[in-house]
Protein backbone atom coordinates (compact mmCIF):
# COMPACT_ATOMS: atom_id res chain seq x y z
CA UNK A 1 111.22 78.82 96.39
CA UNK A 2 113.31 81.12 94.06
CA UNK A 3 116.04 82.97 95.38
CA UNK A 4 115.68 86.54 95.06
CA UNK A 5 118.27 86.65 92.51
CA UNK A 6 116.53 84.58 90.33
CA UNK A 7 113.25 86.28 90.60
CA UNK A 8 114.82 89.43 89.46
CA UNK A 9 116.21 88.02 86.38
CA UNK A 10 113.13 86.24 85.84
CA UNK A 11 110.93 89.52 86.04
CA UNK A 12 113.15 92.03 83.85
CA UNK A 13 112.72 89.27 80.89
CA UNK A 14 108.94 89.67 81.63
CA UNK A 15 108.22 86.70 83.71
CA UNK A 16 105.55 86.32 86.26
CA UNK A 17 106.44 85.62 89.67
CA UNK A 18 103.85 83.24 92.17
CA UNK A 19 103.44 84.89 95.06
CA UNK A 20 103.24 82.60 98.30
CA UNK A 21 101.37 83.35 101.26
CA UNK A 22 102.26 82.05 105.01
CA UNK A 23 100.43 82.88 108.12
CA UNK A 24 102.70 84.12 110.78
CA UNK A 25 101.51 83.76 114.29
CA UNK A 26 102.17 86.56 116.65
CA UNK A 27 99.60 86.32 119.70
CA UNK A 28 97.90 87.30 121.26
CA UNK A 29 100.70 86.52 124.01
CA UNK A 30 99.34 89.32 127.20
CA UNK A 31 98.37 87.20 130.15
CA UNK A 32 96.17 89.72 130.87
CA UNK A 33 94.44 89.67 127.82
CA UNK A 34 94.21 85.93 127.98
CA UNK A 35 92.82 85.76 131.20
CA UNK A 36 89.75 88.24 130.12
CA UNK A 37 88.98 86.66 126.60
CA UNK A 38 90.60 83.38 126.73
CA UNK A 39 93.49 81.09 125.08
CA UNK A 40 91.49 80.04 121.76
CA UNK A 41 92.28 83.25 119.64
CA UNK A 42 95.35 83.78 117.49
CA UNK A 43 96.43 86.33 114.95
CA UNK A 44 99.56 87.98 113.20
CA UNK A 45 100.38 89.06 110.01
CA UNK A 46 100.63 86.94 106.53
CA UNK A 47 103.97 86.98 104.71
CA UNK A 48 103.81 87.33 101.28
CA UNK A 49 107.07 85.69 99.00
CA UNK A 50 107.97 85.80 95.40
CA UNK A 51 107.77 89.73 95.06
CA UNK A 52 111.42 91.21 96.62
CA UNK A 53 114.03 89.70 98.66
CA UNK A 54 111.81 90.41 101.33
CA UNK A 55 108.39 89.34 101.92
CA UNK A 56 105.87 91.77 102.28
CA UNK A 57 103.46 91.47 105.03
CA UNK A 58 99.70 91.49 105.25
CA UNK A 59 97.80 92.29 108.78
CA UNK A 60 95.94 89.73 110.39
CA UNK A 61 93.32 90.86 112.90
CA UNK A 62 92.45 87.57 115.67
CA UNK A 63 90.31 85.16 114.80
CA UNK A 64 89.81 81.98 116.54
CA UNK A 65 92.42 79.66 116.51
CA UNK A 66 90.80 76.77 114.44
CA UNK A 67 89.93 79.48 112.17
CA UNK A 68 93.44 80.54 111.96
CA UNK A 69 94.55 76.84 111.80
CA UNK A 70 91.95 76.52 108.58
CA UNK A 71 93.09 79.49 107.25
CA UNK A 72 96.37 78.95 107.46
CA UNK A 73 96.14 75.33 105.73
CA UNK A 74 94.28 76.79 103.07
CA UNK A 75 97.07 79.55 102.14
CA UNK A 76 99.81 76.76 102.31
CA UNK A 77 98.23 75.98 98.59
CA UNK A 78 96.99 79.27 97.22
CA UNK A 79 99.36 80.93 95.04
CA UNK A 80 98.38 84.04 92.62
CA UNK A 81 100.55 86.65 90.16
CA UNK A 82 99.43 89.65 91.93
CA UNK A 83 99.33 90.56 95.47
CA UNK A 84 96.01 89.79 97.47
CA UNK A 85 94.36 91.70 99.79
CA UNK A 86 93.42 90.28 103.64
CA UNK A 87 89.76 91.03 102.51
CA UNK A 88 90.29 89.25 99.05
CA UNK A 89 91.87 86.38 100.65
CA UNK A 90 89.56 86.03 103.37
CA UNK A 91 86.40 86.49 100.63
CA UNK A 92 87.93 83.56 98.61
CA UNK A 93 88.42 81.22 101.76
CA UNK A 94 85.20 81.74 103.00
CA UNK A 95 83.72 80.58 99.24
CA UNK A 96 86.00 77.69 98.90
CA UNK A 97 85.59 76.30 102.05
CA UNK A 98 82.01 77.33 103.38
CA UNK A 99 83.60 78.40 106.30
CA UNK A 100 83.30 81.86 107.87
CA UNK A 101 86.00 83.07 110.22
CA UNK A 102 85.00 84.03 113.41
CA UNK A 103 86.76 86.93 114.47
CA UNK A 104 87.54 88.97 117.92
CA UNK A 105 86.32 92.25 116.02
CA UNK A 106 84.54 92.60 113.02
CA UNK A 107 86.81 93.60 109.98
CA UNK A 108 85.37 97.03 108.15
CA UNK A 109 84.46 95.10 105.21
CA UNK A 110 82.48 92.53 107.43
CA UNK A 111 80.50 95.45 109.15
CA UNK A 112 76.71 95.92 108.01
């Protein structure tokens, strides 16, 4: 990865940065929680690289944790110019892979 340094220099001459996106687990970790709905969930937040020194971070609601494991794989290799939304992201995966995440709770944009 560039350092930030670089990336500056790179974008006042007009360059394009690729922005990199890693999943970052954070739980669910409440034993309480755990005991009601069960160790096979994970979520977190995705870090975004390549924009600022940085990264910026992207909300992600739990999901199953093989779905999170899938997920996560596929973002190791997706790269883009411009910042992605979760729901962009998640609309892409779901196309490439034929997968469909199963979530704890519906996202909005899931909702009929």
């Amino acid at each position: 990865m560039l350092s930030f340094w670089i990336q500056k220099k790179l974008l006042n001459i007009g360059w394009k940065v690729m922005l990199r996106y890693v999943t970052n687990w954070m739980g669910p970790i409440n034993y309480d929680w755990i005991q009601k709905n069960g160790n096979h969930w994970a979520g977190g937040r995705i870090d975004v690289y390549g924009g600022g020194e940085y990264p910026d971070e992207i909300g992600l609601p739990i999901m199953h944790v093989d779905d999170y494991g899938h997920f996560s794989e596929w973002l190791d290799s997706f790269t883009s110019i411009d910042m992605w939304t979760l729901e962009e992201l998640v609309h892409l995966f779901e196309k490439q892979t034929k997968a469909n995440i199963r979530w704890f709770y519906t996202p909005y944009w899931k909702e009929e």
